[in-house]
C-alpha atoms as a PDB file:
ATOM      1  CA  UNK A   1     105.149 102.723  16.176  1.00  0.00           C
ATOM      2  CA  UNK A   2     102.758 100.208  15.606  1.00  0.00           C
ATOM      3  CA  UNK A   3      98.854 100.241  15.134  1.00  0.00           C
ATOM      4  CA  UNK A   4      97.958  99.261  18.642  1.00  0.00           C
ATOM      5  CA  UNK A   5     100.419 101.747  20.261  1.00  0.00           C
ATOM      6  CA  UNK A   6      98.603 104.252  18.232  1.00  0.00           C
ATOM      7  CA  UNK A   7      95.213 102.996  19.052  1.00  0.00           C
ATOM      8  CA  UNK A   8      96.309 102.510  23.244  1.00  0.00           C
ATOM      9  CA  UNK A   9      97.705 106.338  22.933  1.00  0.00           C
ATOM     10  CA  UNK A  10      94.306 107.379  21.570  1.00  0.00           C
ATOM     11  CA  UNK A  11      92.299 105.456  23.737  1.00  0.00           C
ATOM     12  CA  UNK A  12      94.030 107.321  26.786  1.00  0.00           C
ATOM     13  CA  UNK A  13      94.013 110.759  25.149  1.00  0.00           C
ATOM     14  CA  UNK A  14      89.840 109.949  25.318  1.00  0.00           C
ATOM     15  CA  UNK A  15      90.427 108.832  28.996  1.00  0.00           C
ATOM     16  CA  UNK A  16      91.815 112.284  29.229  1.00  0.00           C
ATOM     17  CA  UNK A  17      88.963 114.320  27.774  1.00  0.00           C
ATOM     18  CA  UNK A  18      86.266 112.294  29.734  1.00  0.00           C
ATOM     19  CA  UNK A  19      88.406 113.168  32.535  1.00  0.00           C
ATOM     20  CA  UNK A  20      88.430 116.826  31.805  1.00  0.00           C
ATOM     21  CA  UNK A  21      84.852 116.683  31.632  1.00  0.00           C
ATOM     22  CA  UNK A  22      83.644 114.936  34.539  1.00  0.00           C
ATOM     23  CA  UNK A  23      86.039 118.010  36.153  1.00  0.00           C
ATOM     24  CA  UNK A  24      84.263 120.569  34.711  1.00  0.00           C
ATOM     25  CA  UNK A  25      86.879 121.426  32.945  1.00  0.00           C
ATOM     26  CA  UNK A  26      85.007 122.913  29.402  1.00  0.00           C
ATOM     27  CA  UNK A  27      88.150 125.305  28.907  1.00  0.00           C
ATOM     28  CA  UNK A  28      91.570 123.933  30.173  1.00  0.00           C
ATOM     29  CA  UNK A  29      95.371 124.525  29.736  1.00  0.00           C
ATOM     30  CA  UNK A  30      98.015 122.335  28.964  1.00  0.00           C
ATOM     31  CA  UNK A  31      99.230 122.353  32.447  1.00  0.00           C
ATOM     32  CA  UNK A  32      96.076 121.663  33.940  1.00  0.00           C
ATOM     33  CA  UNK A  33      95.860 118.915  30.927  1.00  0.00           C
ATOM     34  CA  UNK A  34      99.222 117.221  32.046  1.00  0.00           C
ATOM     35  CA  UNK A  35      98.102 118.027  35.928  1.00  0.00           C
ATOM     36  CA  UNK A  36      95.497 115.345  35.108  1.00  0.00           C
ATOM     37  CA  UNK A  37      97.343 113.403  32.377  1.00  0.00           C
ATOM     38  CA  UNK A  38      98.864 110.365  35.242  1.00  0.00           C
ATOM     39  CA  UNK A  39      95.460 109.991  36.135  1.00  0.00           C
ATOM     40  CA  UNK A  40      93.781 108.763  32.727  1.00  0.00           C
ATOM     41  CA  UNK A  41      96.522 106.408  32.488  1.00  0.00           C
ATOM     42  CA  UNK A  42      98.626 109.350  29.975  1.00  0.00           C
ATOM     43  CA  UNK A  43     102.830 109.286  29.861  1.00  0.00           C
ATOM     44  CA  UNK A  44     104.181 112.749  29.899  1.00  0.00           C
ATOM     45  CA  UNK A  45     106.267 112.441  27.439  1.00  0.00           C
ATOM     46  CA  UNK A  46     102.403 111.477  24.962  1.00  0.00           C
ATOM     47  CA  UNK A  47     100.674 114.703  26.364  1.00  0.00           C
ATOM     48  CA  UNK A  48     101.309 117.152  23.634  1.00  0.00           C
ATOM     49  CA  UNK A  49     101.409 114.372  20.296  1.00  0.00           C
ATOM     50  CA  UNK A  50      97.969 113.104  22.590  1.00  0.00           C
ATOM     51  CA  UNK A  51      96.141 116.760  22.133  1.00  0.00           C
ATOM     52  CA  UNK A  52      97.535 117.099  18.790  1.00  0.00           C
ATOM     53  CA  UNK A  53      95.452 114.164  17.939  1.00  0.00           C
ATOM     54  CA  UNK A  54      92.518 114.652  20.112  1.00  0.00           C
ATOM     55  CA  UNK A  55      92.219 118.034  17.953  1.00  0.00           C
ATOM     56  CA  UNK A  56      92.756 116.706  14.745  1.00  0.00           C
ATOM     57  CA  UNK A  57      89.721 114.434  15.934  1.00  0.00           C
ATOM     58  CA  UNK A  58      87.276 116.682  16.990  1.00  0.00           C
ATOM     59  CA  UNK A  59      87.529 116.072  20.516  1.00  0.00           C
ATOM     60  CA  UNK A  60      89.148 119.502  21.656  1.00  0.00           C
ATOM     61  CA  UNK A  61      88.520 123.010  19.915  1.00  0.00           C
ATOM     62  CA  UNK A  62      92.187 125.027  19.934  1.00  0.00           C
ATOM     63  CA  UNK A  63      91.511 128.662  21.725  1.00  0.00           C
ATOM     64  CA  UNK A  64      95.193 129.948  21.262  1.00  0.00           C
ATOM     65  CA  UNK A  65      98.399 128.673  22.693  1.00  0.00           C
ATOM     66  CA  UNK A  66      98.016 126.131  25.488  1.00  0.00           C
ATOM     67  CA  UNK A  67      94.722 126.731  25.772  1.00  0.00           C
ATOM     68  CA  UNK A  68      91.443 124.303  24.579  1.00  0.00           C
ATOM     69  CA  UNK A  69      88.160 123.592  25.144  1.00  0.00           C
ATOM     70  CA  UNK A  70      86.137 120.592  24.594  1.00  0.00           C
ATOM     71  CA  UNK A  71      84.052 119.962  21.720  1.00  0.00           C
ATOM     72  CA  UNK A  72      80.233 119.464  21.377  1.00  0.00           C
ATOM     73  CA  UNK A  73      81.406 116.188  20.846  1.00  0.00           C
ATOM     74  CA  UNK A  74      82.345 115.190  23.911  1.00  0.00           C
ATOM     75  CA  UNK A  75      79.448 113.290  25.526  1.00  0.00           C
ATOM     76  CA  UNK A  76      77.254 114.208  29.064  1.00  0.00           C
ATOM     77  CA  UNK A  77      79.120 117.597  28.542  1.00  0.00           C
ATOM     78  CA  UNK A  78      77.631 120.967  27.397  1.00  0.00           C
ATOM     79  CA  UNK A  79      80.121 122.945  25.382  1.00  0.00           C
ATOM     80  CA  UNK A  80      81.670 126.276  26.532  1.00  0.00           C
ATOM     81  CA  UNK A  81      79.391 129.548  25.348  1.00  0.00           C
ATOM     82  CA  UNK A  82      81.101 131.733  23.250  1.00  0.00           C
ATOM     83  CA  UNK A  83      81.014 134.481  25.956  1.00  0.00           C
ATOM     84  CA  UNK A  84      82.742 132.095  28.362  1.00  0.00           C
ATOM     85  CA  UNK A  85      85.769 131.223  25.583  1.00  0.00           C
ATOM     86  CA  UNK A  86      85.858 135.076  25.389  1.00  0.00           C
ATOM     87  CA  UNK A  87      86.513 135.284  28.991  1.00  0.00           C
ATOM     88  CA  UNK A  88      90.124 132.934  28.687  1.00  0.00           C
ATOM     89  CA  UNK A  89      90.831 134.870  25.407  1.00  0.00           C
ATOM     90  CA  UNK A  90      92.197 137.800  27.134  1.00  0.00           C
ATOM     91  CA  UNK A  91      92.374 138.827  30.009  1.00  0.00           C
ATOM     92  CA  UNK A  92      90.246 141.291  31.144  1.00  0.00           C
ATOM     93  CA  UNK A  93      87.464 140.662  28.813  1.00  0.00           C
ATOM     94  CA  UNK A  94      83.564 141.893  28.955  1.00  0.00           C
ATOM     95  CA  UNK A  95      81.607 141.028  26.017  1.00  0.00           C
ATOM     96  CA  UNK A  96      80.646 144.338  24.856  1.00  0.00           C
ATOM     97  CA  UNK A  97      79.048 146.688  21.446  1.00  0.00           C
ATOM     98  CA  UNK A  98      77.087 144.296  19.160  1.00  0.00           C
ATOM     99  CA  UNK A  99      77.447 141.348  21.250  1.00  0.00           C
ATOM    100  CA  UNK A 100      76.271 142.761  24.052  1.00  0.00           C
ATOM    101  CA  UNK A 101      72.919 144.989  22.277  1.00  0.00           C
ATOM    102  CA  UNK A 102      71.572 141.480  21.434  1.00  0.00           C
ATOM    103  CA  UNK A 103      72.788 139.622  25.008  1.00  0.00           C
ATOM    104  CA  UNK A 104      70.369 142.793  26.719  1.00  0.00           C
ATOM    105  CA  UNK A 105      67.524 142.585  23.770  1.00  0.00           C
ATOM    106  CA  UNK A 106      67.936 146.118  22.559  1.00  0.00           C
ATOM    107  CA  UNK A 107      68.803 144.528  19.115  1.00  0.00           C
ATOM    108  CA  UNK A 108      66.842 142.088  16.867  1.00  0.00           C
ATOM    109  CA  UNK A 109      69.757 141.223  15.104  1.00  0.00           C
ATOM    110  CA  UNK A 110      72.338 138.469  15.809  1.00  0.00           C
ATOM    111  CA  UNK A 111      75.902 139.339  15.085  1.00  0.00           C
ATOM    112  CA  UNK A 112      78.193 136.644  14.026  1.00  0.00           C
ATOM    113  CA  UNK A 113      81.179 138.110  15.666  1.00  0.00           C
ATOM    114  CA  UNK A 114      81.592 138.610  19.164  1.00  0.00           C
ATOM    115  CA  UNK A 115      82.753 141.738  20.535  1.00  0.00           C
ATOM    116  CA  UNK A 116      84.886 141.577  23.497  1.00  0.00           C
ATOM    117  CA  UNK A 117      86.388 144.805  25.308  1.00  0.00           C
ATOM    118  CA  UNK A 118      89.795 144.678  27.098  1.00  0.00           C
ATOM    119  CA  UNK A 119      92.152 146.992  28.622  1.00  0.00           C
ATOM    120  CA  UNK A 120      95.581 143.666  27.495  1.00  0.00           C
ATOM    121  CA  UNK A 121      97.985 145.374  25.219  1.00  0.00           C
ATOM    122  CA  UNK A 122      98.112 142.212  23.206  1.00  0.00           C
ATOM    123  CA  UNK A 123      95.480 140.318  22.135  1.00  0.00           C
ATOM    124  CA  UNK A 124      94.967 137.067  20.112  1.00  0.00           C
ATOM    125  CA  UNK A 125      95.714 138.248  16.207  1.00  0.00           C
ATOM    126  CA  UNK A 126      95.216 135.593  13.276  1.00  0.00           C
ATOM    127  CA  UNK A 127      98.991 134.539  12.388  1.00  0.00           C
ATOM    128  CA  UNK A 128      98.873 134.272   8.529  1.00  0.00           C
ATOM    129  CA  UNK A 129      96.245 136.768   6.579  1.00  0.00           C
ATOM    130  CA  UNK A 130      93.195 137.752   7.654  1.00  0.00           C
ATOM    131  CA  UNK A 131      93.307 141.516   9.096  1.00  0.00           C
ATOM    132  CA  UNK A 132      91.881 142.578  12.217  1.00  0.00           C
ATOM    133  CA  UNK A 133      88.916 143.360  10.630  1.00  0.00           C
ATOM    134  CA  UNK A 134      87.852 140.038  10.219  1.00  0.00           C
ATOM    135  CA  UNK A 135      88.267 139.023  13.974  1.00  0.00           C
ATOM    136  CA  UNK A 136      89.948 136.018  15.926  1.00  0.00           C
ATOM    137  CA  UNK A 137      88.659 132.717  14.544  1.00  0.00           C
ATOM    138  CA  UNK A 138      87.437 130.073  17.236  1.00  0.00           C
ATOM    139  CA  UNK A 139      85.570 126.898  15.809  1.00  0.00           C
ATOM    140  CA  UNK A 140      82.898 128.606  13.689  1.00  0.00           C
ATOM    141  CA  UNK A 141      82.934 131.926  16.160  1.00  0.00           C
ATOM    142  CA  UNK A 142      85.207 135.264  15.387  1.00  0.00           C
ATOM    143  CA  UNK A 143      86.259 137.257  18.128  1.00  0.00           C
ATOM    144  CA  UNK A 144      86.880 141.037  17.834  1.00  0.00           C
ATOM    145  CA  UNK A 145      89.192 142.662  21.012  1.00  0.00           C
ATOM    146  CA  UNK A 146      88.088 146.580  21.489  1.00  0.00           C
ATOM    147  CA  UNK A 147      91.163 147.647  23.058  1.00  0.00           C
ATOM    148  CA  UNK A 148      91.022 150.639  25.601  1.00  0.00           C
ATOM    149  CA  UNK A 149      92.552 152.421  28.807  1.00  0.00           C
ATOM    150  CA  UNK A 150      92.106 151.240  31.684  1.00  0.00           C
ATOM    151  CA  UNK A 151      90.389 153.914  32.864  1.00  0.00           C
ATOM    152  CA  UNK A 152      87.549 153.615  29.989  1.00  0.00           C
ATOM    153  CA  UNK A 153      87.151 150.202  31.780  1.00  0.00           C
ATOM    154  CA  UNK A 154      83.685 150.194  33.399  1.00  0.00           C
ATOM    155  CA  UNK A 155      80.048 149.736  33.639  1.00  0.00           C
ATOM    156  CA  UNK A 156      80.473 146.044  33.129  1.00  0.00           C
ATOM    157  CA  UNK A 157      78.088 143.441  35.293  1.00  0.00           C
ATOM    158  CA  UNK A 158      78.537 139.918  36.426  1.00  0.00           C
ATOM    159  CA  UNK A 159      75.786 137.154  34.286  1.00  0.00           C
ATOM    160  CA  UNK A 160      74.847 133.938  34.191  1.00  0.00           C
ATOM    161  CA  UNK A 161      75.797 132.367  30.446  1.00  0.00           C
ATOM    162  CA  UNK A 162      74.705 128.736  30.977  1.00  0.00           C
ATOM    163  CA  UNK A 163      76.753 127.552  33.532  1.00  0.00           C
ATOM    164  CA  UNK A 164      79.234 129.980  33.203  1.00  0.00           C
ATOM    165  CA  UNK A 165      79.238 133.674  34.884  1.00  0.00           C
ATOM    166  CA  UNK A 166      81.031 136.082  32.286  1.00  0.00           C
ATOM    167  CA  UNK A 167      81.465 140.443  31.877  1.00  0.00           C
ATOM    168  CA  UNK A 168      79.289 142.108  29.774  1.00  0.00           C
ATOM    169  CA  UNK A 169      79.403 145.883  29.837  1.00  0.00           C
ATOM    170  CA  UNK A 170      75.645 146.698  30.996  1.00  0.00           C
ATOM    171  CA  UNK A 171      72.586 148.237  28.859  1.00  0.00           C
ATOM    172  CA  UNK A 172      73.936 151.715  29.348  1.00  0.00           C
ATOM    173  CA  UNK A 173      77.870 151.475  28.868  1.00  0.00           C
ATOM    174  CA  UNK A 174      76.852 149.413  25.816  1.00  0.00           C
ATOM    175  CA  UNK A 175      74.635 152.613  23.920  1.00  0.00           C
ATOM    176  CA  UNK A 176      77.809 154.648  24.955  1.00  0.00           C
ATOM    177  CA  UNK A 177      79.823 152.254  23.187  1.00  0.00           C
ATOM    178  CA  UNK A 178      77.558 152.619  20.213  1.00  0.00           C
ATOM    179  CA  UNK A 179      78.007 156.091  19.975  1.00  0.00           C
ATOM    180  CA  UNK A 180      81.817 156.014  20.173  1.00  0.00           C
ATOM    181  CA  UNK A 181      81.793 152.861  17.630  1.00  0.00           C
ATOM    182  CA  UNK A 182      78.550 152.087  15.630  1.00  0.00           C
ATOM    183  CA  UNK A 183      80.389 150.294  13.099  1.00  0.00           C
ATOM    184  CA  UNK A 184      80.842 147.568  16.257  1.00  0.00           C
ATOM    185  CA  UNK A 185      77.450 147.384  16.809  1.00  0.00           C
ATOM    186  CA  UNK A 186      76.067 147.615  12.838  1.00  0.00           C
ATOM    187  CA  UNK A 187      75.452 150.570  12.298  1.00  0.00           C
ATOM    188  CA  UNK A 188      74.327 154.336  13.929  1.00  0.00           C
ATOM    189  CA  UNK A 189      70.669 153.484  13.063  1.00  0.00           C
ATOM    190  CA  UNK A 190      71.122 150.312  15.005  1.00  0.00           C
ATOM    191  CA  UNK A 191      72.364 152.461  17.786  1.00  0.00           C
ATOM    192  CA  UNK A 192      69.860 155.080  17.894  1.00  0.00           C
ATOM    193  CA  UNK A 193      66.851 151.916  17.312  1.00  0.00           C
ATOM    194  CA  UNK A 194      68.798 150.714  20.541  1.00  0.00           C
ATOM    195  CA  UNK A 195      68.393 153.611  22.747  1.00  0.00           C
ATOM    196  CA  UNK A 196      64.509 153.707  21.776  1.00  0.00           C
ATOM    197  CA  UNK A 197      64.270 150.029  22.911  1.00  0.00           C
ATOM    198  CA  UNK A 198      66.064 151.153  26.314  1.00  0.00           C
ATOM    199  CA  UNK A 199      64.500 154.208  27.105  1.00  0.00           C
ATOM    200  CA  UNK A 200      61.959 153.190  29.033  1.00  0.00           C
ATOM    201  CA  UNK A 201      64.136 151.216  31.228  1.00  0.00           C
ATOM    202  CA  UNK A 202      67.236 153.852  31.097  1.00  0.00           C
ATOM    203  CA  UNK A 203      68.988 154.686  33.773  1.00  0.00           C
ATOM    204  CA  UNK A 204      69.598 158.580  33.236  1.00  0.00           C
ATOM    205  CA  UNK A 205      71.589 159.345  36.102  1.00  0.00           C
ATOM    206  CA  UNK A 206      73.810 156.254  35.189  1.00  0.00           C
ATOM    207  CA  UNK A 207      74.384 156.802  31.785  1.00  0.00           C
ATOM    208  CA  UNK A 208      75.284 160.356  32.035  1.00  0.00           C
ATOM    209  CA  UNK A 209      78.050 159.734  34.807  1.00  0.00           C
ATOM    210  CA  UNK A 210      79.120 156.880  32.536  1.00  0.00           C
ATOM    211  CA  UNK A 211      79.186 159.726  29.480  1.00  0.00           C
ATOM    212  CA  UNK A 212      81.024 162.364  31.632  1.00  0.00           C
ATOM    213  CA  UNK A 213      84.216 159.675  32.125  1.00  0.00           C
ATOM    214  CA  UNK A 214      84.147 159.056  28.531  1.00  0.00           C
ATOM    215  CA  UNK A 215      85.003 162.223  25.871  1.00  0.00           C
ATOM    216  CA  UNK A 216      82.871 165.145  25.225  1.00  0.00           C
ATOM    217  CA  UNK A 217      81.657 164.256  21.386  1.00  0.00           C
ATOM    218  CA  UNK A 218      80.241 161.508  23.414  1.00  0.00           C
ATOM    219  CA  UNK A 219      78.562 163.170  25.842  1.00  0.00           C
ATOM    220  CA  UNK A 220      77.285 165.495  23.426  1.00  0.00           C
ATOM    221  CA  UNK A 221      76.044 162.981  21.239  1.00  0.00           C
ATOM    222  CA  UNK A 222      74.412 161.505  24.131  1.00  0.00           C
ATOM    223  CA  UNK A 223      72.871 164.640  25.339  1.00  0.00           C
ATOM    224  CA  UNK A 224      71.442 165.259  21.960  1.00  0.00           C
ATOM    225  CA  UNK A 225      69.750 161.941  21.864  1.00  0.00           C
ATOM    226  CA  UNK A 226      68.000 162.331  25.307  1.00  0.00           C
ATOM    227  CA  UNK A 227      66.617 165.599  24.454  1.00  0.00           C
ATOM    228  CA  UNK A 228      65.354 164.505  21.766  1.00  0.00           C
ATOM    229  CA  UNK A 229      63.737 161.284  23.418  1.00  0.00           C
ATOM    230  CA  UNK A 230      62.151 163.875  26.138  1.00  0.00           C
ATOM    231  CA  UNK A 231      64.605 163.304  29.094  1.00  0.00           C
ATOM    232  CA  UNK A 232      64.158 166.196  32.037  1.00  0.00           C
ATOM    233  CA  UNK A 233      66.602 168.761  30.502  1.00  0.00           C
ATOM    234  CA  UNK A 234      67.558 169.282  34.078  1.00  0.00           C
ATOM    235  CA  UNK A 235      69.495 166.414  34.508  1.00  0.00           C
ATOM    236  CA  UNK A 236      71.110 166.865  31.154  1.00  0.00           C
ATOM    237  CA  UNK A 237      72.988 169.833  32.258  1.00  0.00           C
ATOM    238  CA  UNK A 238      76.018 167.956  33.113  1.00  0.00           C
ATOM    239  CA  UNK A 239      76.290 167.422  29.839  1.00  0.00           C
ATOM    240  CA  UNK A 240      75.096 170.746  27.924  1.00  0.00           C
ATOM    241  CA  UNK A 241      78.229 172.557  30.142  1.00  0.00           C
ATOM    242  CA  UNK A 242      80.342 170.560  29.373  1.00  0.00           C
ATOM    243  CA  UNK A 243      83.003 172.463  27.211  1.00  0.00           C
ATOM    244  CA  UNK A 244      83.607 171.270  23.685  1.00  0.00           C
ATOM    245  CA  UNK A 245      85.837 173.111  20.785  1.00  0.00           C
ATOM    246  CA  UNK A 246      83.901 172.723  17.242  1.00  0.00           C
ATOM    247  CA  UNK A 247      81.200 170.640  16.587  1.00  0.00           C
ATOM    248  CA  UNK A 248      81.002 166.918  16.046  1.00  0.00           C
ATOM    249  CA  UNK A 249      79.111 165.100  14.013  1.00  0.00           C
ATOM    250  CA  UNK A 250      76.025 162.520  15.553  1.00  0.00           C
ATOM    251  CA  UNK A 251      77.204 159.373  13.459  1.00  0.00           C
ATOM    252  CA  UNK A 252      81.145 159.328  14.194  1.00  0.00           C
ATOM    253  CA  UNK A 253      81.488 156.959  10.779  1.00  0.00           C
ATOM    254  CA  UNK A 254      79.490 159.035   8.812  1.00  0.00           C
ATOM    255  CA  UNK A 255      80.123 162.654   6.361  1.00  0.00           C
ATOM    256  CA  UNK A 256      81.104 165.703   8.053  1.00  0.00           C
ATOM    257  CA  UNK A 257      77.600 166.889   6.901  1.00  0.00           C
ATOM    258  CA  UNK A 258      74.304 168.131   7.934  1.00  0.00           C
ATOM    259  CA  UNK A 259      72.148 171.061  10.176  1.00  0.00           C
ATOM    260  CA  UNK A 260      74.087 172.184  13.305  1.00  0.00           C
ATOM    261  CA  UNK A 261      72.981 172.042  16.898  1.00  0.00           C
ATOM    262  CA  UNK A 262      74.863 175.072  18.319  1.00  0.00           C
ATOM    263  CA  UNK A 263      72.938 173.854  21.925  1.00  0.00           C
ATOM    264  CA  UNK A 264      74.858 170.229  21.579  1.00  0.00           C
ATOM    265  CA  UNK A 265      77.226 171.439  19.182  1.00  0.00           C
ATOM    266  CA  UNK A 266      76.036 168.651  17.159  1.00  0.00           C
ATOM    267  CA  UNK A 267      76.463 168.322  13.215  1.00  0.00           C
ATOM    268  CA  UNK A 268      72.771 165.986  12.653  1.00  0.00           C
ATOM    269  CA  UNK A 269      74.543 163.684   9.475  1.00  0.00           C
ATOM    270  CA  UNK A 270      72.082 161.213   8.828  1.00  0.00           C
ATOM    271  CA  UNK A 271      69.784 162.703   6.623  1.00  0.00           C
ATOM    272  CA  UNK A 272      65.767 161.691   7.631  1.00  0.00           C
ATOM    273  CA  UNK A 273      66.583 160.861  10.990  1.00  0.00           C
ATOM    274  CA  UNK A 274      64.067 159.747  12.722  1.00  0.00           C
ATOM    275  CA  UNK A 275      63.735 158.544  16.488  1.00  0.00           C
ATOM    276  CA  UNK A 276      61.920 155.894  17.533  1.00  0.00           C
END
């Protein structure tokens, strides 16, 4: 193949991406790709060597198989958010724990990973090294996939990102999520700073329901903290009956150390605690 073929074939693949964009199209498949392909002038049987090059250039960002989005490159066209890549990543998705703290201002901190709950039984996994641990990798972005049931699927809201609406598990699924996994949201300190920023905004009621769907060291955890913060012990009560065998510890990654709350049936592990 000579130079000018290659420089036609690249020419068209460009066709393709303005195409794309003047679609809307930020995040698009390979089908929808060769769906518009005839149109920017594009042979079938160029589509796939086409994106290969249009990534290698810059042009398109790889999501995961079959799937892209365009670059920042890409002129007249704002770039997909990182909440609204997480959305095509799996499916369901909310953005959710850290990720969603700093998305409702309850943290100060920015987290360079975003956190993304789903009920899918498989989600995007790095192929060669890099555990779990150290997320998805999109672009400069890392994506981390909370996998639950489906019935721990809830308290998520509808929100503008840009131009894109996305899930985000709201202010109070998001402290519950804290208190099941504060390692997803920095740390149990972050968690409890968190719930000091929300309180004057919590929804009680809300939050408690939310608890009660959840597991009791949860709720207890939860019940503990609202006593604490001065919430009507009336409408904690849901909580306080609620049966629980042997206590459990207020920071879930922390020592199985501490005073004991025989009224929560709380172990209090993080010595000098102090709510704000």
């Amino acid at each position: 193949m000579n130079a000018g073929q290659n420089i036609k074939k690249s020419q068209l693949g460009i066709e393709l991406v303005r195409l794309l964009a003047s679609e809307g199209d930020r995040i698009f498949s390979t089908e929808r790709a060769r769906e518009l392909a005839p149109r920017a002038g594009l042979k079938e049987d160029y589509l796939l060597e086409s994106l290969h090059h249009l990534r290698r250039s810059d042009w398109i960002v790889p999501l995961r198989r079959g799937l892209y989005a365009l670059s920042h490159t890409v002129p007249g066209m704002s770039p997909a958010h990182e909440f609204e890549i997480a959305m095509f990543l799996v499916h369901p998705a909310a953005v959710s724990h850290w990720s969603a703290l700093s998305y409702h201002g309850l943290t100060e901190q920015l987290p360079r990973t975003v956190f993304v709950l789903t009920t899918a039984g498989s989600v995007p996994r790095v192929r060669h090294g890099g555990g779990d641990e150290e997320g998805y990798p999109v672009g400069d972005t890392r994506y981390r996939f909370v996998q639950v049931k489906p019935e721990r699927y809830f308290g998520i809201e509808d929100v503008w990102v840009n131009e894109a609406r996305v899930k985000i598990t709201d202010p109070e699924r998001t402290l519950l999520d804290g208190l099941m996994a504060p390692q997803y949201c920095g740390d149990f300190s972050e968690v409890l700073h968190a719930f000091g920023v929300r309180a004057p905004k919590l929804d009680v009621e809300r939050i408690v329901n939310y608890a009660l769907k959840l597991d009791a060291a949860t709720a207890k955890r939860l019940g503990w903290i609202l006593e604490k913060q001065k919430v009507d012990l009336a409408k904690l009560g849901p909580l306080r009956k609620l049966p629980i065998k042997g206590y459990r510890v207020l920071d879930p990654s922390g020592p199985k150390q501490g005073h004991c709350d025989s009224g929560w049936m709380i172990q209090e592990n993080m010595p000098g605690l102090v709510l704000s």
